[in-house]
Protein backbone atom coordinates (compact mmCIF):
# COMPACT_ATOMS: atom_id res chain seq x y z
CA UNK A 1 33.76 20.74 -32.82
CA UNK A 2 35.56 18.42 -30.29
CA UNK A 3 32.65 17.27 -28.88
CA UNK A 4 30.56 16.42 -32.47
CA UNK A 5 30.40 12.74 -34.17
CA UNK A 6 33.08 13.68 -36.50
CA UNK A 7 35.90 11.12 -36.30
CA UNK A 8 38.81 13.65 -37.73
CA UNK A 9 38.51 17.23 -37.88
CA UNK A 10 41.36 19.24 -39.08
CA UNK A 11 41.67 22.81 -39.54
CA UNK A 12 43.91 25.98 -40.93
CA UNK A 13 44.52 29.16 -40.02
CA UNK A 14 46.86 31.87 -40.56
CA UNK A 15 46.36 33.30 -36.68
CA UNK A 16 48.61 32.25 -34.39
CA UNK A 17 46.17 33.65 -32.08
CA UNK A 18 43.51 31.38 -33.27
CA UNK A 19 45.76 27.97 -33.69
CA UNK A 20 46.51 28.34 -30.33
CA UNK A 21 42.41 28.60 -29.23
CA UNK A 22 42.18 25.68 -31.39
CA UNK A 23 44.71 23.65 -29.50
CA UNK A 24 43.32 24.43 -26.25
CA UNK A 25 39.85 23.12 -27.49
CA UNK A 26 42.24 20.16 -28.52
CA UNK A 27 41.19 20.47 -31.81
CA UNK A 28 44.05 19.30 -35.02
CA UNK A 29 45.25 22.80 -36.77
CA UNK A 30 47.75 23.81 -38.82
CA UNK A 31 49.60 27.07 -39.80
CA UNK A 32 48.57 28.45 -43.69
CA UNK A 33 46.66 30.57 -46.19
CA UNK A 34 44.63 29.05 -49.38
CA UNK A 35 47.10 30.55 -50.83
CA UNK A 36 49.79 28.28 -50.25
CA UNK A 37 47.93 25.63 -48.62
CA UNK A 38 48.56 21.93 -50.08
CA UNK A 39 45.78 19.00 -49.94
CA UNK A 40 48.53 15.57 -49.64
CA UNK A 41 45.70 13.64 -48.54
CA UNK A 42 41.87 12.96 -49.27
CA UNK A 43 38.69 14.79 -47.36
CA UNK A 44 35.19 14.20 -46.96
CA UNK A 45 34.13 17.51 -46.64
CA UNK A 46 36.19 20.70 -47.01
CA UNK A 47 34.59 24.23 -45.30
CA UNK A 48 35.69 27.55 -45.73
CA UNK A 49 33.77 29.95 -43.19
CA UNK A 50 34.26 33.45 -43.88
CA UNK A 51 36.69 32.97 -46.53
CA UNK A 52 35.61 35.51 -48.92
CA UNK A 53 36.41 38.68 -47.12
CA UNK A 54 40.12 37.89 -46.96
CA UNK A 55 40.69 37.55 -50.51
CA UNK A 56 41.44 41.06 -51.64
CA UNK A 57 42.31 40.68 -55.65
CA UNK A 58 41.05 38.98 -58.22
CA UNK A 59 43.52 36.14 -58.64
CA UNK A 60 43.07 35.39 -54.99
């Protein structure tokens, strides 16, 4: 994604495994779930790849 037209891309993940791949792609990541996670600022697009198959309950 580093190399695409996209000004800012940010991501999330709850890997510290994968944050750290991330980071040495250079790419902007934090640490968090959707459970917890907090929007303080506006996007133009929000994706969620492979999402579904990590929420285990129904109020997930």
């Amino acid at each position: 994604m580093s190399e695409s037209s996209f000004a800012n891309v940010e991501g999330v993940d709850n890997s510290s495994e994968m944050l750290r791949s991330a980071k040495d792609k250079g790419l902007r990541v934090f640490h968090g779930n959707m459970q917890t996670l907090s929007l303080n600022r506006k996007y133009d697009l929000i994706v969620a790849f492979d999402a579904l198959g990590h929420i285990t309950t129904s109020e997930d």
